[in-house]
Protein backbone atom coordinates (compact mmCIF):
# COMPACT_ATOMS: atom_id res chain seq x y z
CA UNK A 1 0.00 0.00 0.00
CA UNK A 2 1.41 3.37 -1.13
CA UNK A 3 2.07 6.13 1.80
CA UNK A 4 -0.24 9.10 2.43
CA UNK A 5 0.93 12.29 1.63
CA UNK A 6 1.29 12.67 6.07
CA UNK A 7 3.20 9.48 6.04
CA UNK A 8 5.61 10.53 3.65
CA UNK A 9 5.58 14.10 5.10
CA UNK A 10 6.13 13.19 8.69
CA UNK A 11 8.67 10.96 7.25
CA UNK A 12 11.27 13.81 5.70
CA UNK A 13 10.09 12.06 2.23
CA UNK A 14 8.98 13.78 -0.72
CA UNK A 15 5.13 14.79 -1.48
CA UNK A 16 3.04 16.17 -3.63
CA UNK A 17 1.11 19.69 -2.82
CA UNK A 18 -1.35 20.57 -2.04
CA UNK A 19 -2.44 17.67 -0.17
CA UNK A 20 -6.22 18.10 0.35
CA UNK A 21 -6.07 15.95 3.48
CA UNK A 22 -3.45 17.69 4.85
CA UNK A 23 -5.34 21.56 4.23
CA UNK A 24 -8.17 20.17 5.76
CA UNK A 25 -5.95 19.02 9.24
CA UNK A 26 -4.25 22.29 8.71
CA UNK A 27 -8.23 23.97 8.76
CA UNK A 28 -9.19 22.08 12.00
CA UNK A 29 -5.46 23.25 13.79
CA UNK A 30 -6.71 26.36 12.93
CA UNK A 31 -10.06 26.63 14.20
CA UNK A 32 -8.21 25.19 17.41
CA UNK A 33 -5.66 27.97 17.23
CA UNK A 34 -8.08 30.94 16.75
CA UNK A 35 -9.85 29.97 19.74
CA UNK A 36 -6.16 29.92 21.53
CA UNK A 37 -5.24 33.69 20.42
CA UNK A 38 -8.65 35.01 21.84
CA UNK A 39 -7.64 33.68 24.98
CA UNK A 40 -5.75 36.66 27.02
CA UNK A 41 -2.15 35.96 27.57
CA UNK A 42 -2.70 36.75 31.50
CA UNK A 43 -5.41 33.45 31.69
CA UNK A 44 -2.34 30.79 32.16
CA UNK A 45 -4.91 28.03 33.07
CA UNK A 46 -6.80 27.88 30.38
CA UNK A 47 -3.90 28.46 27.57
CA UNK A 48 -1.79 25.68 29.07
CA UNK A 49 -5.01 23.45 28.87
CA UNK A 50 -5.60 24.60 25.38
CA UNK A 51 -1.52 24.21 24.48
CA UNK A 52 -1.39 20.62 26.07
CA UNK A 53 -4.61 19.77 23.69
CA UNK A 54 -3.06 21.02 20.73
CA UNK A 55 0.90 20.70 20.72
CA UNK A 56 2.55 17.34 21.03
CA UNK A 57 3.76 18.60 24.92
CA UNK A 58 4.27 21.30 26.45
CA UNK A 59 5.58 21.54 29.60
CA UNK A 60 5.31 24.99 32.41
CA UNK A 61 6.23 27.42 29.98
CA UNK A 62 4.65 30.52 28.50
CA UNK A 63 3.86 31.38 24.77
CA UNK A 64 2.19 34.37 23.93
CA UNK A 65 -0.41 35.31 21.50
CA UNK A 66 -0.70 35.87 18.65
CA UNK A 67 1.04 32.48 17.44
CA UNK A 68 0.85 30.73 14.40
CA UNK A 69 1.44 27.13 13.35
CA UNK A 70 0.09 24.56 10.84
CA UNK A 71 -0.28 21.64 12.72
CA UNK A 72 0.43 22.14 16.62
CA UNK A 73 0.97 18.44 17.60
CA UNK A 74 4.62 18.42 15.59
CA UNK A 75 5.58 20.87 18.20
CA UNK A 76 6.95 20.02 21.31
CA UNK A 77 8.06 22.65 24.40
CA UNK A 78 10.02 21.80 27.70
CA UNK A 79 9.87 23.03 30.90
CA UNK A 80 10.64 26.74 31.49
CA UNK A 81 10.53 27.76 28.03
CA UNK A 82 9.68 31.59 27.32
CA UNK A 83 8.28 32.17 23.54
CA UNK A 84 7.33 35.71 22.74
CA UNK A 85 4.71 37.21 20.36
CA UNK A 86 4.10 36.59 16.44
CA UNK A 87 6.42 33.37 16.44
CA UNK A 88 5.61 30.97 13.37
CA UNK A 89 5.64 27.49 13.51
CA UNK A 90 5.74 25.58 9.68
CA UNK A 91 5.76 22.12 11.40
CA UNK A 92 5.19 19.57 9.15
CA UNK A 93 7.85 17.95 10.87
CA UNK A 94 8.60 17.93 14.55
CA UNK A 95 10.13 21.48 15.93
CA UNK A 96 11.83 20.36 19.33
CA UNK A 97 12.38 23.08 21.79
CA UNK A 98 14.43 22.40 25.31
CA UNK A 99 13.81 23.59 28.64
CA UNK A 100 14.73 27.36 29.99
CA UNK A 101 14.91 28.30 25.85
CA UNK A 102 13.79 31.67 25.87
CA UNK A 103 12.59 32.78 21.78
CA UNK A 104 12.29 36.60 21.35
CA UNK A 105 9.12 38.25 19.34
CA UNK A 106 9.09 37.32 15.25
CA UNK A 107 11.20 34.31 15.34
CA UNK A 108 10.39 31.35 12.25
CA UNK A 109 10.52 27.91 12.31
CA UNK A 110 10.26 26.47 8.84
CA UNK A 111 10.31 23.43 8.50
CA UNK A 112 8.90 23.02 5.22
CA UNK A 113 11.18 23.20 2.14
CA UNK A 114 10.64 22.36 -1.16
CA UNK A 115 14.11 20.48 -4.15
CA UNK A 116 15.92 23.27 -5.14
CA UNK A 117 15.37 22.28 -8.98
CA UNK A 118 12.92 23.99 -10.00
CA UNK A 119 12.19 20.94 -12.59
CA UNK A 120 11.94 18.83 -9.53
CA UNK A 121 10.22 21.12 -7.55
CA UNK A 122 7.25 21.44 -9.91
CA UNK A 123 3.99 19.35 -10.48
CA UNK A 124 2.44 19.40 -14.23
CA UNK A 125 -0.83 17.27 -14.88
CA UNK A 126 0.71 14.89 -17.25
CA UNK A 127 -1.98 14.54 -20.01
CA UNK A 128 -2.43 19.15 -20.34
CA UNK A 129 1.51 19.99 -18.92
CA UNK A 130 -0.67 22.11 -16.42
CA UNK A 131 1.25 23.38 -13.34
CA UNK A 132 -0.79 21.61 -10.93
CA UNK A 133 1.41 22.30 -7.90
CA UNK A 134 4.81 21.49 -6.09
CA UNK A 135 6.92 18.71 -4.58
CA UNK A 136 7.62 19.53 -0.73
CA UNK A 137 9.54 18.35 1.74
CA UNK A 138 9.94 18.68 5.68
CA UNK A 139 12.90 18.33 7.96
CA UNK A 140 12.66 18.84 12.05
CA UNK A 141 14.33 21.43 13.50
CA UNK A 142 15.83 20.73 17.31
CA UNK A 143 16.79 23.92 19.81
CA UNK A 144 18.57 22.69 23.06
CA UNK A 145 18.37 23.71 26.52
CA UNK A 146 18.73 27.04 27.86
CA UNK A 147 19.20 28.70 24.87
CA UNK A 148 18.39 32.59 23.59
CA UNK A 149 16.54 32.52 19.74
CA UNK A 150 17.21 37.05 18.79
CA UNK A 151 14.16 38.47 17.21
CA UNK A 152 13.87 37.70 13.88
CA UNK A 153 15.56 34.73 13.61
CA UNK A 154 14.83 32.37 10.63
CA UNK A 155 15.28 28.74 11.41
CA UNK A 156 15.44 26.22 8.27
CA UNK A 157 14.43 22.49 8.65
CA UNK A 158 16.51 19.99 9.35
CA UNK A 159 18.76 22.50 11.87
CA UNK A 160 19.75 21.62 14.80
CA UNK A 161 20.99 24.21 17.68
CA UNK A 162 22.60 22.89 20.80
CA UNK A 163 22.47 23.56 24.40
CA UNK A 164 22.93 27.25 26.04
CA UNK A 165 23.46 29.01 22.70
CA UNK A 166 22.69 32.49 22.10
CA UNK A 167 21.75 33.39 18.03
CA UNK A 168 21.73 36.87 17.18
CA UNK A 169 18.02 38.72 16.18
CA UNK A 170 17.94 38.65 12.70
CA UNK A 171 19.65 35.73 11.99
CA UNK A 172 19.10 33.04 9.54
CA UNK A 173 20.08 29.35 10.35
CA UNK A 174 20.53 27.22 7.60
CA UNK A 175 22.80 24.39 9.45
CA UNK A 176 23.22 23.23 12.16
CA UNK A 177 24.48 25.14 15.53
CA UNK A 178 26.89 23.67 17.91
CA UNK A 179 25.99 24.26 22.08
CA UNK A 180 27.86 26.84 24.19
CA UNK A 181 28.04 29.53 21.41
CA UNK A 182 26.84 32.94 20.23
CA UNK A 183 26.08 32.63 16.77
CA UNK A 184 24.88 35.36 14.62
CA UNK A 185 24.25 36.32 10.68
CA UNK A 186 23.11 35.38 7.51
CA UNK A 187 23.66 32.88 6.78
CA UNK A 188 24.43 32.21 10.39
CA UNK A 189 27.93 31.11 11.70
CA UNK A 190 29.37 31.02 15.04
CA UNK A 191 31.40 34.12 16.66
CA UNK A 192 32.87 32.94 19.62
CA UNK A 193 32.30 30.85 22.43
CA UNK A 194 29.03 31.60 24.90
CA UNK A 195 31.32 32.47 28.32
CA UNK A 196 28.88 32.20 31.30
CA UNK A 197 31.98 34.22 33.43
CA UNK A 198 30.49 38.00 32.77
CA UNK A 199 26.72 36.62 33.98
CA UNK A 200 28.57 35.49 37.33
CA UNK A 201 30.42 38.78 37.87
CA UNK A 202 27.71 40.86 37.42
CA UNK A 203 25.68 38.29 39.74
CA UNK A 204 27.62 39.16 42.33
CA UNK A 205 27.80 42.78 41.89
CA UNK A 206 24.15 43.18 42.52
């Protein structure tokens, strides 16, 4: 029996769009995640209910409104994790975030890609040559513990960013990050290493 085009996406394999199943599961996260946004960001109860029924876990962390994503249950939030307003979510496949993360306002994760080749990329009905569509592809993206996502930040799928490492706003991640850094750019590369020694100074200053 051939795969659905959800196998094959949640898979990393290539499918064909658009996928009327998968628009119609995208319509119903939707409907969920409308209802979400009304909710005030103050009323913790009833948005961590409403985030534990629609993400694949979340743990005691706060998101605020207004968020986007296509599915919800690809996306999966540890403990302590702060994720500030108008954050996007493409999560065909899964988007992993750590505990203590803290994402600024704006940031992207996209997991959804599509070949390169535009000859591969394309769909034509093969009886008219009609452009019918596109090929697509997903890849997960994972962000580590304790780590600091700048505003604007653009993360690609298939990127992986490791513990307690600080990307610059603005930035756009197109492979993978390693932990302990501050990483900043476009595309984005490491600067130096993250040094926790400054943090503990000024600690005990106060």
């Amino acid at each position: 029996m051939s795969k659905t085009g959800y196998e094959k996406m949640v898979s990393g394999e290539l499918y064909e769009g658009p996928d009327w199943d998968l628009i119609e599961m995208q319509v119903e996260a939707r409907k969920k995640l409308d209802r979400l946004n009304a909710v005030p960001n103050w009323d913790m109860a009833n948005r961590t209910a409403m985030f534990r029924d629609q993400l694949g876990s979340f743990g005691d962390s706060f998101v605020l409104s207004p968020v986007t994503w296509e599915y919800g249950k690809h996306i999966h939030i540890g403990e302590g994790v702060f994720i500030n307003f108008e954050c996007v979510f493409l999560d065909g496949a899964e988007v992993r975030i750590g505990d203590g993360t803290a994402i600024a306002p704006r940031v992207m994760f996209l997991t959804a890609g599509h070949p390169v080749d535009p000859h591969e990329r394309e769909r034509r009905d093969p009886k008219t040559g009609k452009l019918i569509g596109a090929q697509c592809i997903n890849k997960p993206i994972s962000i580590g513990k304790h780590c600091w996502i700048g505003a604007g930040t653009i993360i690609v799928g298939g990127v992986s960013i490791g513990d307690g490492t600080t990307i610059g706003a603005g930035s756009v991640v197109t492979r993978d990050i390693p932990a302990g850094v501050l990483a900043a750019g476009n595309p984005c590369r490491v600067i130096r290493k993250a040094d926790a020694k400054p943090m503990r100074q000024a600690a005990n200053a106060a």
